[in-house]
Each structure stands twice: as C-alpha cells, then as structure tokens.
C-alpha atoms as a PDB file:
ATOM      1  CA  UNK A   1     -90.562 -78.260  62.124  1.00  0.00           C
ATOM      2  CA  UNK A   2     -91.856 -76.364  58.971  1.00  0.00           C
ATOM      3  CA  UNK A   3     -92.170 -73.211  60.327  1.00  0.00           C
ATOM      4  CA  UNK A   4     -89.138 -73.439  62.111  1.00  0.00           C
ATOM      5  CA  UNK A   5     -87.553 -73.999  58.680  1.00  0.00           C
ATOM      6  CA  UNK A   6     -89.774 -71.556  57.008  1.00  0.00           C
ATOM      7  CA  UNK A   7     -88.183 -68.978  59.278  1.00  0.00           C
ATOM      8  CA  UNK A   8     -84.516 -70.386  58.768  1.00  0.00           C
ATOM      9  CA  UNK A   9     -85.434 -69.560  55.167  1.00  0.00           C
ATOM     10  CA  UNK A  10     -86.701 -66.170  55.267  1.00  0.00           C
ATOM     11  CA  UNK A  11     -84.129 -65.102  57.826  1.00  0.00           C
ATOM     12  CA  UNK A  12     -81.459 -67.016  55.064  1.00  0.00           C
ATOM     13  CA  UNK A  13     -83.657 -64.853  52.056  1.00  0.00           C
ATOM     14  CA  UNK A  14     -83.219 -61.855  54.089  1.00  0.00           C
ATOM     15  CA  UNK A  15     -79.518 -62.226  53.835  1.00  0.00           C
ATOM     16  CA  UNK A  16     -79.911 -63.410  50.091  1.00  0.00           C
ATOM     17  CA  UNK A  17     -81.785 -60.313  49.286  1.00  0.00           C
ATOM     18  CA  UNK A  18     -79.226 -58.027  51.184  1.00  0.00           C
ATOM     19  CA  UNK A  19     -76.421 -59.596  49.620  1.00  0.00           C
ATOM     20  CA  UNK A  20     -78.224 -59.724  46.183  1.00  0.00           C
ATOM     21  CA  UNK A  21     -79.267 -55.658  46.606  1.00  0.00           C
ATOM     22  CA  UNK A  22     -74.868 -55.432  47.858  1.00  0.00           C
ATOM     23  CA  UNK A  23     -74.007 -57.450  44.491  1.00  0.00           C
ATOM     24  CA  UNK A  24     -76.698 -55.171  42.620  1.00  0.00           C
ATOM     25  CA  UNK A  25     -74.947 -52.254  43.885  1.00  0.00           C
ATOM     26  CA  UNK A  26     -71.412 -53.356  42.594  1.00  0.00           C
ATOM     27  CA  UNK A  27     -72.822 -54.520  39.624  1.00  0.00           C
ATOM     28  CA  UNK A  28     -74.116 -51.163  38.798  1.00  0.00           C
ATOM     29  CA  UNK A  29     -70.897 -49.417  40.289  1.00  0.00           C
ATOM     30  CA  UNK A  30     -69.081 -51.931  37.641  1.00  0.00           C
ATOM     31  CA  UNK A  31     -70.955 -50.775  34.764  1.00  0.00           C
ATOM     32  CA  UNK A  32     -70.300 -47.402  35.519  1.00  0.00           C
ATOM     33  CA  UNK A  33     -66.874 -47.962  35.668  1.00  0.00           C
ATOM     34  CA  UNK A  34     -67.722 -49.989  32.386  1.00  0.00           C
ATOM     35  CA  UNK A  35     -69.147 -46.929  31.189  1.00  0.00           C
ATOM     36  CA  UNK A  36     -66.305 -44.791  32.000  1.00  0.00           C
ATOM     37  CA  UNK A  37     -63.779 -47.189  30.420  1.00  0.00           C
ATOM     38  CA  UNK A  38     -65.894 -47.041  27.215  1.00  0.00           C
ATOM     39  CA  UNK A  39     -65.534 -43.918  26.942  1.00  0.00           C
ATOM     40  CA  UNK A  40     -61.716 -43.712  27.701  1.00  0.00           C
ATOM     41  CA  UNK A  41     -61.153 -46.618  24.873  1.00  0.00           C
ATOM     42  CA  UNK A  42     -63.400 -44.042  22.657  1.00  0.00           C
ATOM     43  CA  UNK A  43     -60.871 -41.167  23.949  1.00  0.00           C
ATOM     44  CA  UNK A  44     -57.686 -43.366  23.528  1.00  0.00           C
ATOM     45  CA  UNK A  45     -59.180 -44.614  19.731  1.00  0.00           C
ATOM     46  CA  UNK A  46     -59.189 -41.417  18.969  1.00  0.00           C
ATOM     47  CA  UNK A  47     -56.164 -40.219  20.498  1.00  0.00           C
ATOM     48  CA  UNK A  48     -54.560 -42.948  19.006  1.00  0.00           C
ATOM     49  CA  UNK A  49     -55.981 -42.321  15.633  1.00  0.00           C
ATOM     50  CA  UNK A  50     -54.277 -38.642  15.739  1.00  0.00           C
ATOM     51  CA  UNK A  51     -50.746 -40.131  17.550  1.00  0.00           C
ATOM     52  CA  UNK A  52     -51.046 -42.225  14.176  1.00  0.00           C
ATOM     53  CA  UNK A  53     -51.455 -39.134  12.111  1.00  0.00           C
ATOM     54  CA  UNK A  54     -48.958 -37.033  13.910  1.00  0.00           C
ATOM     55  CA  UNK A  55     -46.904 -40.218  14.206  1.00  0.00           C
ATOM     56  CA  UNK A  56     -46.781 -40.225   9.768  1.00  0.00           C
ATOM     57  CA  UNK A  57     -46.549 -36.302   9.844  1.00  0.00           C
ATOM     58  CA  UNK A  58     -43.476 -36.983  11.830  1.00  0.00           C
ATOM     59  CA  UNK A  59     -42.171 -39.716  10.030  1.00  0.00           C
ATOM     60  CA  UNK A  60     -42.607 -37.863   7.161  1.00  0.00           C
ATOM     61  CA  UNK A  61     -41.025 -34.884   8.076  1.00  0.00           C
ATOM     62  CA  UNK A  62     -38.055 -37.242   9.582  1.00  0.00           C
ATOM     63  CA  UNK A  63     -37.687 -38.339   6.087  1.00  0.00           C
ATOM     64  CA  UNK A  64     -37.776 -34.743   5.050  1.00  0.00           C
ATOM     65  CA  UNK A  65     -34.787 -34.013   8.064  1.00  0.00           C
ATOM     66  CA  UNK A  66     -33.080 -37.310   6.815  1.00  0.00           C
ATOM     67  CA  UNK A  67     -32.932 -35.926   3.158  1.00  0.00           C
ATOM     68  CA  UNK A  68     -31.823 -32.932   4.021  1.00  0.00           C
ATOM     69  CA  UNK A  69     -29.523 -34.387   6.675  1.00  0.00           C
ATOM     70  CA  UNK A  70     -27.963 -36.115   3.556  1.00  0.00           C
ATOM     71  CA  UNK A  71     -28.211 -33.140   1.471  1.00  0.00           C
ATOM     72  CA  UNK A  72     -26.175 -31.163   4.339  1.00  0.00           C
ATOM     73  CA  UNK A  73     -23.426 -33.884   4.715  1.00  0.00           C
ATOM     74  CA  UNK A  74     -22.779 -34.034   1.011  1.00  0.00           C
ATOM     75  CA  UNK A  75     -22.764 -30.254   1.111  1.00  0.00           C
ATOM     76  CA  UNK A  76     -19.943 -30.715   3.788  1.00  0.00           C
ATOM     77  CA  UNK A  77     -18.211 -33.050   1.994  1.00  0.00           C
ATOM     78  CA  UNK A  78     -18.079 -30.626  -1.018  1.00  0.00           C
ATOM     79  CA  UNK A  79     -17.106 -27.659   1.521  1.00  0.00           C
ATOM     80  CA  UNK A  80     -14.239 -30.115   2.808  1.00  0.00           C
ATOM     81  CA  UNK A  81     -12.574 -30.809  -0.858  1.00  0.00           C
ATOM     82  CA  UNK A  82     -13.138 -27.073  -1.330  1.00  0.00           C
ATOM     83  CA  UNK A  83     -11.197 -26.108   1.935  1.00  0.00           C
ATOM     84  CA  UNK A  84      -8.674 -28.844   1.194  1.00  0.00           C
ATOM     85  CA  UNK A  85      -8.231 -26.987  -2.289  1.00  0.00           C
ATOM     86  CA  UNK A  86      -8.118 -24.344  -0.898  1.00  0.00           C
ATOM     87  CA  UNK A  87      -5.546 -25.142   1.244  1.00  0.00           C
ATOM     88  CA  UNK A  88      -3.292 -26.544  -1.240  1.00  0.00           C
ATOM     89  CA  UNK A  89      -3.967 -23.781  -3.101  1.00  0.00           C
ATOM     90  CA  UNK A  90      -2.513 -21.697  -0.646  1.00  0.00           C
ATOM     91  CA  UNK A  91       0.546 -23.852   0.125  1.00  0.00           C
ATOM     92  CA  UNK A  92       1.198 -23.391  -3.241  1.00  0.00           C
ATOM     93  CA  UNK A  93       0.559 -19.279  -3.391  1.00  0.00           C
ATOM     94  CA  UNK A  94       2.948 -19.523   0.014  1.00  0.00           C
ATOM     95  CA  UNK A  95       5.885 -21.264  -1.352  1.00  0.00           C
ATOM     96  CA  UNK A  96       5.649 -18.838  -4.853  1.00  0.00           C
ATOM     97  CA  UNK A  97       5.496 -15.854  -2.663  1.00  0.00           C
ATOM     98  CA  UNK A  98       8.814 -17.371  -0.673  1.00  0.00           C
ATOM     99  CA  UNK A  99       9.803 -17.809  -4.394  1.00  0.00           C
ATOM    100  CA  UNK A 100       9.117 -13.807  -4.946  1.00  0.00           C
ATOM    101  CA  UNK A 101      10.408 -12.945  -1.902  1.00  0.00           C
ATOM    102  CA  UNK A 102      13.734 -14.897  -2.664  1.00  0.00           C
ATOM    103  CA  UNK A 103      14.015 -13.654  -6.212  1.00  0.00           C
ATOM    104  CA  UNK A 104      13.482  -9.335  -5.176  1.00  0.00           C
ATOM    105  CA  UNK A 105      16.072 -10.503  -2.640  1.00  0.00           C
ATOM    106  CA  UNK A 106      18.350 -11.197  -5.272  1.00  0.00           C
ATOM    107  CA  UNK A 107      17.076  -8.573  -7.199  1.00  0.00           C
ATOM    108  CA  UNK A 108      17.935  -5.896  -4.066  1.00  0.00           C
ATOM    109  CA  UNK A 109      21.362  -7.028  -4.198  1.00  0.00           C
ATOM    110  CA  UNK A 110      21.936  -6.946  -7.790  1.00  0.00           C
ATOM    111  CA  UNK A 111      20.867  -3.420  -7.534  1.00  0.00           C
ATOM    112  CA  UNK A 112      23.007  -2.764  -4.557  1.00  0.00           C
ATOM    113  CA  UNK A 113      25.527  -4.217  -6.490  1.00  0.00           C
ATOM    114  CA  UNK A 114      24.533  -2.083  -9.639  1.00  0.00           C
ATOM    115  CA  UNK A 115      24.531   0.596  -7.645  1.00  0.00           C
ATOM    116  CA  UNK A 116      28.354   0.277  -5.979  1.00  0.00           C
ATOM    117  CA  UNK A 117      28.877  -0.059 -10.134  1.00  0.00           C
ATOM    118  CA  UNK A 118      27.233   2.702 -10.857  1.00  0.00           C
ATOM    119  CA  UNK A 119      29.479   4.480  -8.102  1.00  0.00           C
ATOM    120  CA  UNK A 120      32.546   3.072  -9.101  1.00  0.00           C
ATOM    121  CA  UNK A 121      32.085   3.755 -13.060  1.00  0.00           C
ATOM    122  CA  UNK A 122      30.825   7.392 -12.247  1.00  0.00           C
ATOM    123  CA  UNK A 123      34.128   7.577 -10.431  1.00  0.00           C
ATOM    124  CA  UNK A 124      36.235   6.161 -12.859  1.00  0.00           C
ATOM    125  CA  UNK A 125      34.372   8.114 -15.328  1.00  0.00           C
ATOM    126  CA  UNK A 126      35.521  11.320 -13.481  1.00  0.00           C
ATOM    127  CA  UNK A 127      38.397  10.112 -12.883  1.00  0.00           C
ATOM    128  CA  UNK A 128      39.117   9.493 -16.671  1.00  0.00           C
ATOM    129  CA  UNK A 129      37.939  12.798 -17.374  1.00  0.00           C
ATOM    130  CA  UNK A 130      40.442  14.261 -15.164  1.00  0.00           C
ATOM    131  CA  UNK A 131      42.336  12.101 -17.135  1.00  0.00           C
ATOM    132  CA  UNK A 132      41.665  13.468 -20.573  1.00  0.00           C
ATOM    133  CA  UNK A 133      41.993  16.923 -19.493  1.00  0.00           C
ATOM    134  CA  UNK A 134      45.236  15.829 -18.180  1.00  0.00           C
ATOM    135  CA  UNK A 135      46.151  14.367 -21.546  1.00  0.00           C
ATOM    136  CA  UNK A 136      44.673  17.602 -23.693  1.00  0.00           C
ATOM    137  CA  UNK A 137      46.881  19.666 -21.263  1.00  0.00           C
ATOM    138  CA  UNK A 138      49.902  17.110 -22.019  1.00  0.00           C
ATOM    139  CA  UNK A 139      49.228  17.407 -25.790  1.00  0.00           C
ATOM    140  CA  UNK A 140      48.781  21.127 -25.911  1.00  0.00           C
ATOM    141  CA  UNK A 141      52.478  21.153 -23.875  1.00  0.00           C
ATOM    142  CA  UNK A 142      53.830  18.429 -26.569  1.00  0.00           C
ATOM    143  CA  UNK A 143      52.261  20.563 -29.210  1.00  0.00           C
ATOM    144  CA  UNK A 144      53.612  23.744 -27.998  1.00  0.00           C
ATOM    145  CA  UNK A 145      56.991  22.204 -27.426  1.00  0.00           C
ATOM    146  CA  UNK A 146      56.946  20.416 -30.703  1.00  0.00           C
ATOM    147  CA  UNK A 147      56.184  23.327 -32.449  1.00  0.00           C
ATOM    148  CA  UNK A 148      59.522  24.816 -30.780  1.00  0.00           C
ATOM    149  CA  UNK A 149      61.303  21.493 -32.227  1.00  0.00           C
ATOM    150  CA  UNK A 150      60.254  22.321 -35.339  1.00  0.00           C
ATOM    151  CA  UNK A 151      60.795  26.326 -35.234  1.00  0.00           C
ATOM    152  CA  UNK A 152      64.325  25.293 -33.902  1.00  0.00           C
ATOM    153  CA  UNK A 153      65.086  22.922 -36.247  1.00  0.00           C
ATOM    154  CA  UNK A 154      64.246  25.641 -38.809  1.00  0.00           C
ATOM    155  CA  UNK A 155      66.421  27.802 -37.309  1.00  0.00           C
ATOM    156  CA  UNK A 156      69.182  24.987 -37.357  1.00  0.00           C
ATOM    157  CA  UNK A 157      68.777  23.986 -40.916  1.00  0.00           C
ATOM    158  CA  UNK A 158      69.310  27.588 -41.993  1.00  0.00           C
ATOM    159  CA  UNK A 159      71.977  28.387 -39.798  1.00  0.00           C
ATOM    160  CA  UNK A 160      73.746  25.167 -41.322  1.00  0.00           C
ATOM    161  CA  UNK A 161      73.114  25.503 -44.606  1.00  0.00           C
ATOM    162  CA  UNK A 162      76.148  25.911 -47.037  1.00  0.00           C
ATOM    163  CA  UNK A 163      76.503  29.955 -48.404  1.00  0.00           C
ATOM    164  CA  UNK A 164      79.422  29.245 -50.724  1.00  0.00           C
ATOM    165  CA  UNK A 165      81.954  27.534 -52.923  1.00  0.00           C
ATOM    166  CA  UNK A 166      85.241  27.628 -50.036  1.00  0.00           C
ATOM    167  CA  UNK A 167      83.462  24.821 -48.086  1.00  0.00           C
ATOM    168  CA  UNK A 168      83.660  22.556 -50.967  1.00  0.00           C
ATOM    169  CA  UNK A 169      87.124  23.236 -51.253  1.00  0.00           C
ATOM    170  CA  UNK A 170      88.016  23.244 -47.769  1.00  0.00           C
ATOM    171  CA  UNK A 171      86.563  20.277 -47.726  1.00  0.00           C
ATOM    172  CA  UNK A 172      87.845  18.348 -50.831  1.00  0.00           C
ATOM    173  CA  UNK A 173      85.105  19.415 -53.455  1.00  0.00           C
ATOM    174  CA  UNK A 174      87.151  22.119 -54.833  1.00  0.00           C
ATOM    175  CA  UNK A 175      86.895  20.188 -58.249  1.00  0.00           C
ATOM    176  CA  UNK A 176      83.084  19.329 -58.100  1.00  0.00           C
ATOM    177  CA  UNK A 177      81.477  22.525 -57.511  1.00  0.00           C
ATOM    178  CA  UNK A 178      78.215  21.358 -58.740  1.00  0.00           C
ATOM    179  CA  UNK A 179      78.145  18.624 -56.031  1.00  0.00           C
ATOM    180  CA  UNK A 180      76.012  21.602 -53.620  1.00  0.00           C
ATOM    181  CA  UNK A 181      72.643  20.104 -54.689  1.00  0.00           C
ATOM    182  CA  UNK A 182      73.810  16.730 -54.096  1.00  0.00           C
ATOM    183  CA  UNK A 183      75.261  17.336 -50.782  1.00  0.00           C
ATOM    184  CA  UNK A 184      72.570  19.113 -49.616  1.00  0.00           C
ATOM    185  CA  UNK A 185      69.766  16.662 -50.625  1.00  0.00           C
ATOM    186  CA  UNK A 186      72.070  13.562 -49.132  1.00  0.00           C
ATOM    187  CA  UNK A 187      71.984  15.265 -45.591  1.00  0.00           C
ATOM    188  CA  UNK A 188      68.704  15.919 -45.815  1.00  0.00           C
ATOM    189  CA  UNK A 189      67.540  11.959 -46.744  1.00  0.00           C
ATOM    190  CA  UNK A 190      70.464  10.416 -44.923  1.00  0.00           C
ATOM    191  CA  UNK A 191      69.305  12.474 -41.307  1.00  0.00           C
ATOM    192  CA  UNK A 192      73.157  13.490 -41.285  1.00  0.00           C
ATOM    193  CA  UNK A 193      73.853  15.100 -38.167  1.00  0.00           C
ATOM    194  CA  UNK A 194      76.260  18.000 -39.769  1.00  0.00           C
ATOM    195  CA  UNK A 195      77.891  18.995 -43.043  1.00  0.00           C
ATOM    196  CA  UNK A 196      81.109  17.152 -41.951  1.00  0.00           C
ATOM    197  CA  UNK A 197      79.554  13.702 -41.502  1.00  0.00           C
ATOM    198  CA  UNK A 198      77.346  14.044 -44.869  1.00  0.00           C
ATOM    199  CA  UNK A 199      80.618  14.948 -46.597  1.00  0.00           C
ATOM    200  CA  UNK A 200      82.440  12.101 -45.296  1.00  0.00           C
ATOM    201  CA  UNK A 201      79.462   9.816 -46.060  1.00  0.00           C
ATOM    202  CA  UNK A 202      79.532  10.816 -49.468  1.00  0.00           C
ATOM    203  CA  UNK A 203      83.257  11.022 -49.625  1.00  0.00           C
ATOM    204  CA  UNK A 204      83.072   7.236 -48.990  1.00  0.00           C
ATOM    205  CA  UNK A 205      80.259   6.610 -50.866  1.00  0.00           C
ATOM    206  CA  UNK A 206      82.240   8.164 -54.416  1.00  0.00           C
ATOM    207  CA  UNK A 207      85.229   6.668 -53.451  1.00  0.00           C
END
C-alpha cells in the first residue's frame, strides 16, 4: 500500500514541481512586467512633473493672453467711442458743408443777380450819358437861341424907343414934356408890351 502511495505522491510532486517551475515562470514574467511598470510610473512621474511645469508656464502665459485679451478689448472699446466721434464728427462737418454749399448757392445768385445789376446800371449809365450829351446839346441850342432872344430883344427895345417930343404930343403929353424918363422907366418895370399900352397905363394911372 505504501509504495503504491509513495508513487501516487511522487507522480502528484512531479506535477507540483512542474506546476510550481510554470508558476515560477509567471512569477518572474510578472516581475518583469513589474519592472517595466516601475519604470513607466518613473517615466510618467516625471512626465507628469514637466506637464505640471508646462501646465503653470501655460497658465501663466494664459493669464498673460487674458490680460492682454482685456487690455485689447478696452483698447476696442476706446477705438469704438473714437469711431463713434468720429462719426458724429463727420455728420456734423457734412451738414456744415450742405450749410456752405447752400450759402455759395445763394451767394452765386446774388452775384448773378449783381451781375444783371451791374448790366443794367452800366446801361442806364450809358444810357444817361447819351442823355447828358443830349441835354448839353439841348442847352447849347437854348443858349444859342436865347442869346438870339436877347440880341432881338435888343434890337426891339431900340427900335421902340421914343426919339422925340411929337409922340408926347400925339399922344396927349404935349404939356408934360419931361414925362420921357418916366414913361420910359414905367414900360420897362411894368413889362408893357408897346409905347401905346404904357401910355395908356399911365394915362390911367395920373388920371
């Protein structure tokens, strides 16, 4: 019985020892891979160590970004009132120009209208200079045919001018021969148009 179950044993041990050399085998394949993981947690320590540092570098230089992010949109903000300014600023230059533009308009047709004055006054002023020579050429004919007036007035007032003592008596004077200088001066101041009428005048006037 013994050695039957001495060799139930060792042919049981045999299996033991092959399964124990198998487990030795992973074993050793697991601390390998043990190994190797090891050395990847080292790798991903340290890789995580400079993620960490390049993770602050960039939140640091997103704070930088952010800042001048900020910096920009204020910027813009500024740029916006400026354009807006700007803007109204040139509304307001647009409407004074309409202004100007309105107001040499006006100005254009005031000096159209100047103008057609100017024409009109430089015609009138010829026309009133044809005028005075018209009215120097009129006066020179009065002048010339006043001057005949007078020369034939002249030639009236001696022609009827008394030369002696019979028309006195002709005419009823023949007692007031002296009455010549009288006579004569009456016609003269009274615009008598003959020697009759200024005798009769003063006829009636001593009577």
């Amino acid at each position: 019985i013994f050695p039957a179950k001495n060799k139930a044993f060792r042919v049981q041990n045999k299996v033991f020892h092959k399964d124990n050399q198998a487990l030795r085998a992973e074993n050793q394949a697991l601390s390998e891979d043990n190994k190797i993981l090891q050395e990847r947690k080292m790798d991903y320590f340290e890789e995580k160590k400079v993620l960490e540092k390049q993770e602050k570098a960039l939140r640091k230089q997103n704070k930088a970004l952010w800042e001048e992010i900020k910096a920009l949109q204020e910027q813009e903000i500024a740029f916006q009132m400026e354009e807006k300014a700007l803007q109204e600023e040139t509304v307001a230059l647009w409407e004074e120009n309409k202004a100007f533009q309105v107001q040499i308009k006006a100005l254009q047709k005031d000096e159209i209208a100047l103008q057609e004055e100017k024409k009109a006054l430089q015609k009138q002023g010829k026309a009133l200079q044809e005028e005075k020579i018209a009215l120097r050429e009129e006066n020179r004919a009065l002048h010339e045919e006043n001057k005949a007036l007078q020369n034939e007035k002249k030639a009236l007032d001696e022609e009827n001018k008394p030369k002696c003592y019979l028309t006195s008596c002709v005419l009823g004077f023949h007692n007031v021969p002296s009455a010549y200088p009288l006579l004569f001066a009456y016609r003269w101041n009274s615009g008598a148009e003959s020697w009759e009428f200024a005798v009769k005048r003063l006829n009636d006037t001593v009577s």
